[in-house]
C-alpha atoms as a PDB file:
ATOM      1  CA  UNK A   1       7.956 -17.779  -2.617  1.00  0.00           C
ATOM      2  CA  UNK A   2       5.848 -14.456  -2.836  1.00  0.00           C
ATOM      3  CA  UNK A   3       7.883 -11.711  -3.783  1.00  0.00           C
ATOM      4  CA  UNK A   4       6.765  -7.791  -4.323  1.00  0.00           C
ATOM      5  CA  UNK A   5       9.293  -5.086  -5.169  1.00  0.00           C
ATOM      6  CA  UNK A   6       8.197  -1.357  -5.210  1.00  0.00           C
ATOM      7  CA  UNK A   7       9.394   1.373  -7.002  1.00  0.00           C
ATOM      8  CA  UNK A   8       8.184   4.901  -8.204  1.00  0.00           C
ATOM      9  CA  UNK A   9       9.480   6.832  -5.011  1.00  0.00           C
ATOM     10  CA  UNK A  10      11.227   9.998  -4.752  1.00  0.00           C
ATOM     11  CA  UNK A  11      11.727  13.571  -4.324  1.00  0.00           C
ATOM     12  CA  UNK A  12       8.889  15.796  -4.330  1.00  0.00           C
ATOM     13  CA  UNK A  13       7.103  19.265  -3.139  1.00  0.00           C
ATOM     14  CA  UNK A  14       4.288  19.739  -1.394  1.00  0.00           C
ATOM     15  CA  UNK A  15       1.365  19.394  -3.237  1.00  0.00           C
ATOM     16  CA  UNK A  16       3.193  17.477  -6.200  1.00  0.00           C
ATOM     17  CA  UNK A  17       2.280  13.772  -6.477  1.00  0.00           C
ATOM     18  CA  UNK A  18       3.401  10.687  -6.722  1.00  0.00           C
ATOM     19  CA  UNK A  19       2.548   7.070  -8.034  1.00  0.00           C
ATOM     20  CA  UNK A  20       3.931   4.150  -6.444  1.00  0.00           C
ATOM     21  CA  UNK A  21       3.806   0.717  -8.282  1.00  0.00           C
ATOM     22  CA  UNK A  22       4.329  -2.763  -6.793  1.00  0.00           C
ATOM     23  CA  UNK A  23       5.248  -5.983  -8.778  1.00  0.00           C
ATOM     24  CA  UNK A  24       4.176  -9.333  -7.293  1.00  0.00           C
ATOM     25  CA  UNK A  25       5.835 -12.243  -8.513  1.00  0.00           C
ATOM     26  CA  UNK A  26       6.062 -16.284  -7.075  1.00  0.00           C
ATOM     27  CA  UNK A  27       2.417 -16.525  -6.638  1.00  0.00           C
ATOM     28  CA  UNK A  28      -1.279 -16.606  -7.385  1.00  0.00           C
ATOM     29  CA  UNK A  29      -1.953 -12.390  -7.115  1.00  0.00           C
ATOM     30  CA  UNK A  30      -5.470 -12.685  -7.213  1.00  0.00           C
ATOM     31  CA  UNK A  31      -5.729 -14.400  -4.068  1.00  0.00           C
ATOM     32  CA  UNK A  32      -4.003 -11.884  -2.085  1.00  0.00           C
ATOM     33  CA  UNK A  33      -5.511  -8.611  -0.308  1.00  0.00           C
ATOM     34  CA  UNK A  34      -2.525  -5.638  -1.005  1.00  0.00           C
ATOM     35  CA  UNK A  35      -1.773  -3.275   1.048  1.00  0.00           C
ATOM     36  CA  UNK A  36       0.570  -0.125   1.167  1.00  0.00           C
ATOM     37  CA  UNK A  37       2.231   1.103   4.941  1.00  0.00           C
ATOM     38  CA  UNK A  38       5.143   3.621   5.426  1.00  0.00           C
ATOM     39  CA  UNK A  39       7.253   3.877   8.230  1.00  0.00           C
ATOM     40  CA  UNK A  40       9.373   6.692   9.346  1.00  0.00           C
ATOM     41  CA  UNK A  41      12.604   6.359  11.975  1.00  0.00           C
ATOM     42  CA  UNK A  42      12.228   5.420  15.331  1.00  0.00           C
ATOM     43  CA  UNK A  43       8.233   4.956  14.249  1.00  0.00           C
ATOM     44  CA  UNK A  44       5.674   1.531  14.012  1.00  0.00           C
ATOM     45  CA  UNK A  45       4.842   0.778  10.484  1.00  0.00           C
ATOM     46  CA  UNK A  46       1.920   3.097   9.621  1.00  0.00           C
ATOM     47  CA  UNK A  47      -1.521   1.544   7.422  1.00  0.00           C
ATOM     48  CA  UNK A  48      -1.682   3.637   4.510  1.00  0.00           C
ATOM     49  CA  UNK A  49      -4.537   2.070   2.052  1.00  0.00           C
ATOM     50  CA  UNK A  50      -5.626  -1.892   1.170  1.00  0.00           C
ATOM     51  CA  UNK A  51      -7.357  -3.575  -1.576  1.00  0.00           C
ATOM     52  CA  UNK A  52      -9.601  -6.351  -1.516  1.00  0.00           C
ATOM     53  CA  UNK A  53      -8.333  -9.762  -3.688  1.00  0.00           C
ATOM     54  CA  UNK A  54     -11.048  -8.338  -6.363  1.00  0.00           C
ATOM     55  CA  UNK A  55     -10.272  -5.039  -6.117  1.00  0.00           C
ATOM     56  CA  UNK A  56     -14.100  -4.401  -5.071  1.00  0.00           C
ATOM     57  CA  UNK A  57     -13.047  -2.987  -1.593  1.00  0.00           C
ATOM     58  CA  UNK A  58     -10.594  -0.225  -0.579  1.00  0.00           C
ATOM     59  CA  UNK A  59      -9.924   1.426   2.262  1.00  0.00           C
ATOM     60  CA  UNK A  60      -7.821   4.404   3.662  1.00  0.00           C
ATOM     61  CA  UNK A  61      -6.011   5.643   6.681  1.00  0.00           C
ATOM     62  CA  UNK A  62      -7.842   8.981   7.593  1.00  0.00           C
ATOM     63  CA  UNK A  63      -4.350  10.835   6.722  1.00  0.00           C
ATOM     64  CA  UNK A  64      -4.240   9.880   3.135  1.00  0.00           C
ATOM     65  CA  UNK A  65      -8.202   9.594   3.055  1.00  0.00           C
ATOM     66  CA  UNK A  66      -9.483  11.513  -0.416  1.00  0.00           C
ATOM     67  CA  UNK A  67      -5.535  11.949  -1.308  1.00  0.00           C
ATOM     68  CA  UNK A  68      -4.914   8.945  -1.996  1.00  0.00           C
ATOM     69  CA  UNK A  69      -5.797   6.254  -4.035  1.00  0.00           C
ATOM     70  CA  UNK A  70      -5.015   2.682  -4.820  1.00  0.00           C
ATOM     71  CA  UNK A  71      -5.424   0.102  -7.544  1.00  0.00           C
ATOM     72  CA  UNK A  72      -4.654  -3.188  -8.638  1.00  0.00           C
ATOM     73  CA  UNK A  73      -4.151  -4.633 -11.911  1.00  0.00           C
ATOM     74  CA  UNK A  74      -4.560  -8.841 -11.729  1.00  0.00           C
ATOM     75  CA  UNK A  75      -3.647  -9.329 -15.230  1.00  0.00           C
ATOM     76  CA  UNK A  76      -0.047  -7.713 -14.659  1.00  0.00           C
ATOM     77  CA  UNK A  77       0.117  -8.829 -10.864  1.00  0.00           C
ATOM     78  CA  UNK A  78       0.774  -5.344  -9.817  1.00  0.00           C
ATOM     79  CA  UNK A  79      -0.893  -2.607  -7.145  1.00  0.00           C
ATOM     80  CA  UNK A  80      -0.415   0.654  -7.095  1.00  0.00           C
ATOM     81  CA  UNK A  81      -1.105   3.828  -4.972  1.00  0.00           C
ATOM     82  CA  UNK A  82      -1.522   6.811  -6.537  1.00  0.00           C
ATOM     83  CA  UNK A  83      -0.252   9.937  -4.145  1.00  0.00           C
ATOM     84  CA  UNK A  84      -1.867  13.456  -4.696  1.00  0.00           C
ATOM     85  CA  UNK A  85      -1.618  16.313  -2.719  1.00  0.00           C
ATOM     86  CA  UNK A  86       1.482  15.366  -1.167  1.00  0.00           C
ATOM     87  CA  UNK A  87       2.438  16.790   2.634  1.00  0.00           C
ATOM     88  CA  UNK A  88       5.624  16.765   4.248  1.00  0.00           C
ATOM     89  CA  UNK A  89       4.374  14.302   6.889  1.00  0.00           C
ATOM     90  CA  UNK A  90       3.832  12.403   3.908  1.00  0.00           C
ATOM     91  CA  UNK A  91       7.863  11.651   4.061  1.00  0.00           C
ATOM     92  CA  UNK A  92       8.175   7.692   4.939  1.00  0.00           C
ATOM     93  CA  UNK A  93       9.554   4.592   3.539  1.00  0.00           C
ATOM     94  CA  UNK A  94       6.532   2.896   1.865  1.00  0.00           C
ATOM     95  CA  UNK A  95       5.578  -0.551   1.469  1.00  0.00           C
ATOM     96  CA  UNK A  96       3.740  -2.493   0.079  1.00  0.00           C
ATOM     97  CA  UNK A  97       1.929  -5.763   1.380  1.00  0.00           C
ATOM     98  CA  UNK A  98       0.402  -9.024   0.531  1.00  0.00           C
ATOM     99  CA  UNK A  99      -2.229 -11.030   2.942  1.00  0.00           C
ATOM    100  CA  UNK A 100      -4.175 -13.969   2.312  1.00  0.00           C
ATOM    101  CA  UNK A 101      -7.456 -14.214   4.345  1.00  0.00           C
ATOM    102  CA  UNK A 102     -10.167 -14.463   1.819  1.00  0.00           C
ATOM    103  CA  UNK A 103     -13.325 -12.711   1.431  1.00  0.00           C
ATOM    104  CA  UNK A 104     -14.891 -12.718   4.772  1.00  0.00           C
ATOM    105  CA  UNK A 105     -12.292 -10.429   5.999  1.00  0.00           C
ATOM    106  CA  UNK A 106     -14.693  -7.579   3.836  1.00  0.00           C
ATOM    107  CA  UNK A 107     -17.921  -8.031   5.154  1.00  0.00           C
ATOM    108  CA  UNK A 108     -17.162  -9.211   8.650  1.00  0.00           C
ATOM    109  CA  UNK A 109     -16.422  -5.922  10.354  1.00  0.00           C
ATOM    110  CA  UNK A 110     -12.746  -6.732  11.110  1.00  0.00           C
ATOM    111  CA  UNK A 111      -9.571  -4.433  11.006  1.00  0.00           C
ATOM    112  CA  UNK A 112      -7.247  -7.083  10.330  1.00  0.00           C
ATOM    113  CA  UNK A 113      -5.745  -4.847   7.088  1.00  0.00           C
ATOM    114  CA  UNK A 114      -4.793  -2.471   9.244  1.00  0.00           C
ATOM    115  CA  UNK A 115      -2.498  -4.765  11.399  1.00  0.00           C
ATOM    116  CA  UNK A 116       0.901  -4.869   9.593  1.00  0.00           C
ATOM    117  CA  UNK A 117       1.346  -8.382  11.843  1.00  0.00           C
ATOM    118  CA  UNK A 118      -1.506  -9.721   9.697  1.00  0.00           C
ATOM    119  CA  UNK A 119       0.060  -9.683   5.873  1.00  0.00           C
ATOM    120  CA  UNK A 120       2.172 -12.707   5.168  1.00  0.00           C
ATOM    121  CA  UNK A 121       4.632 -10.855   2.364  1.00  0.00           C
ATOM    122  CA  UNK A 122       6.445  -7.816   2.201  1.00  0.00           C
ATOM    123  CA  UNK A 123       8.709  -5.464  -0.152  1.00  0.00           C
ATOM    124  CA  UNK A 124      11.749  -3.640   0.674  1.00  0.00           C
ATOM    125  CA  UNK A 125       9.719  -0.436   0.350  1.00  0.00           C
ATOM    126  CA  UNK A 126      10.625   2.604  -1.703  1.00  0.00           C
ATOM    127  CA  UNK A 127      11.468   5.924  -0.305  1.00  0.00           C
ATOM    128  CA  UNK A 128       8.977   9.210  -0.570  1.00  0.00           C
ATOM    129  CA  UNK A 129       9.895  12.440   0.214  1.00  0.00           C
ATOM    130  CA  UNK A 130       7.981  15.389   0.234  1.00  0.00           C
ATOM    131  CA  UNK A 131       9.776  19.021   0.470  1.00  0.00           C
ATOM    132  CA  UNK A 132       8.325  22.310   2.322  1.00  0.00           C
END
C-alpha cells in the first residue's frame, strides 16, 4: 500500500515562506504524477500544483502561479512545494497526492490533475497558516 506523509507546515506571516515536503513510501514513486491541494472548512479540496512522473511537467493553480513551486526528488521518493510570498488566503490544510495515469495524461490536453477524484493516494495533510 502507497503511503505519503507531509510535513513542513506551520505558522507564518505574510510574505514569509514555507517548504512543504512529502515522503512516499509502499510503492514504485516514479510511476506516480504528485500533486499538492489544500482545503479550508466547509470548502472542496482546492488544486494547488502537480508534477509529471519525470518531473518534466508542472503545473499551477493561477493563485499560487509564480509563488509557488514544486519538485520531486525520485531517488528519495519525496515531492515538495516550495511556498513564497505567502498570503493569508494561503491558510489551508495541504496535501499532497499520488495518481497513476502515465504519460499521455501530459500531452493530451486533459485536466485530469486538477480533479482531486482522479489521484489514487493521499496524506493526512499538514497545516499552513499565514498571519496578517
Amino acid at each position: 500500500q502507497v503511503q505519503l506523509v507531509e510535513s513542513g507546515g506551520g505558522l507564518v506571516q505574510t510574505g514569509g515562506l514555507l517548504k512543504l515536503s512529502c515522503a512516499v513510501s509502499g510503492g514504485t514513486f516514479s510511476i506516480y504524477a504528485m500533486g499538492w491541494f489544500r482545503q479550508t472548512p466547509g470548502k472542496d479540496r482546492e488544486f494547488v500544483a502537480v508534477i509529471s512522473e519525470n518531473g518534466r511537467s508542472s503545473y499551477y493553480a493561477d493563485s499560487v502561479k509564480g509563488r509557488f513551486t514544486i519538485s520531486r526528488d525520485n531517488a528519495k521518493n519525496a515531492i515538495y512545494l516550495q511556498m513564497n510570498s505567502l498570503k493569508p488566503e494561503d491558510t489551508a490544510v495541504y496535501y499532497c497526492a499520488a495518481g497513476q495515469w502515465g504519460p499521455t495524461t501530459w500531452y493530451s490536453g486533459s485536466y485530469r490533475y486538477m480533479d482531486s477524484g482522479e489521484y489514487d493516494y493521499w496524506g493526512q495533510g499538514t497545516q499552513v497558516t499565514v498571519s496578517s
